[in-house]
Protein backbone atom coordinates (compact mmCIF):
# COMPACT_ATOMS: atom_id res chain seq x y z
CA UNK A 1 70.37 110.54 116.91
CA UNK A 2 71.22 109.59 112.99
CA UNK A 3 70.29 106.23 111.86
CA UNK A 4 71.59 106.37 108.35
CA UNK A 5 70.26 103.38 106.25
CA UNK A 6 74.00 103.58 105.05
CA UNK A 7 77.15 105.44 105.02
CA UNK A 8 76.58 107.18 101.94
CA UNK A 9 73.44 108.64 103.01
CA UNK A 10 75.19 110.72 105.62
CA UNK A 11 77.53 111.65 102.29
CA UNK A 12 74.76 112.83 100.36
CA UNK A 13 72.23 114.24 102.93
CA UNK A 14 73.91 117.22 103.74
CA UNK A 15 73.23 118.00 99.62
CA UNK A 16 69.59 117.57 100.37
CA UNK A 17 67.11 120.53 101.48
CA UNK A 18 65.12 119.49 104.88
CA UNK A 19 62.00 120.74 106.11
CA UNK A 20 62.52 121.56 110.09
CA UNK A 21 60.39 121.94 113.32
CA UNK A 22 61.60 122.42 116.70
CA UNK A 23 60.51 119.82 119.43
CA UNK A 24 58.78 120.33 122.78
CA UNK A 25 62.80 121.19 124.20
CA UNK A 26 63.07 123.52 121.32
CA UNK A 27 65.98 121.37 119.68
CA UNK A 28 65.60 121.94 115.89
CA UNK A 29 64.71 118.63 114.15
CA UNK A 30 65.42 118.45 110.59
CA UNK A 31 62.75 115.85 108.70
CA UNK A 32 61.53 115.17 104.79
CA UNK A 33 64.37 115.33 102.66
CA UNK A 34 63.87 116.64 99.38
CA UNK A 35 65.23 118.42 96.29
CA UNK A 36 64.21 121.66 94.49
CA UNK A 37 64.14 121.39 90.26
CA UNK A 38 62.55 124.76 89.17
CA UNK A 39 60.62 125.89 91.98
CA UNK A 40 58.88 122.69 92.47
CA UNK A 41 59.92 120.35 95.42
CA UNK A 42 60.33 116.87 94.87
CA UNK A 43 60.76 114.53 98.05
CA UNK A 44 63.35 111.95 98.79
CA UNK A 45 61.62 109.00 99.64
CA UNK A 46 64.09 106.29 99.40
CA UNK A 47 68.07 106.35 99.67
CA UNK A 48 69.56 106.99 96.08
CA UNK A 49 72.04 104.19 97.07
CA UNK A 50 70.47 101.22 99.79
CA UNK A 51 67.10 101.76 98.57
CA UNK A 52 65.81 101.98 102.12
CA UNK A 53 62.64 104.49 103.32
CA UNK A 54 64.60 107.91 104.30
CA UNK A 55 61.60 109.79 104.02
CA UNK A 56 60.49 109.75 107.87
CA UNK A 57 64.25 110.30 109.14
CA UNK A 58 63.85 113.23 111.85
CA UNK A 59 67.75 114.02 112.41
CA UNK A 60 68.39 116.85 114.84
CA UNK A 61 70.36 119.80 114.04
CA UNK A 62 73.27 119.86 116.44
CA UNK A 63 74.00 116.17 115.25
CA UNK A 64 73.60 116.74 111.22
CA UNK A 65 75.62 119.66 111.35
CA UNK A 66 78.94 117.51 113.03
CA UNK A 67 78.30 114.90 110.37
């Protein structure tokens, strides 16, 4: 289940690249947001616009992708 910090998070996220792992059911879990700026990967650790922690949301796929 999302629990955005805020309604523009959900906006933005999908913008975002996501690391991923698949759980002990084998539902993909997307976690550790984060941007590429030439080759080098630079996490989101806080949401551009509450300011709240985003970096240790764990959103699974099936939900993200509806968003």
């Amino acid at each position: 289940m999302i629990t955005p910090c805020c309604n523009s998070f959900l906006k933005i996220a999908q913008t975002f690249s996501w690391m991923s792992y698949s759980d002990e059911n084998g539902n993909d879990i997307l976690c550790m947001p984060h941007i590429f700026v030439k080759d080098i990967r630079y996490r989101i650790n806080n949401c551009p616009s509450c300011g709240k922690e985003v970096i240790d949301f764990k959103i699974p796929v099936s939900e993200f992708s509806n968003q």
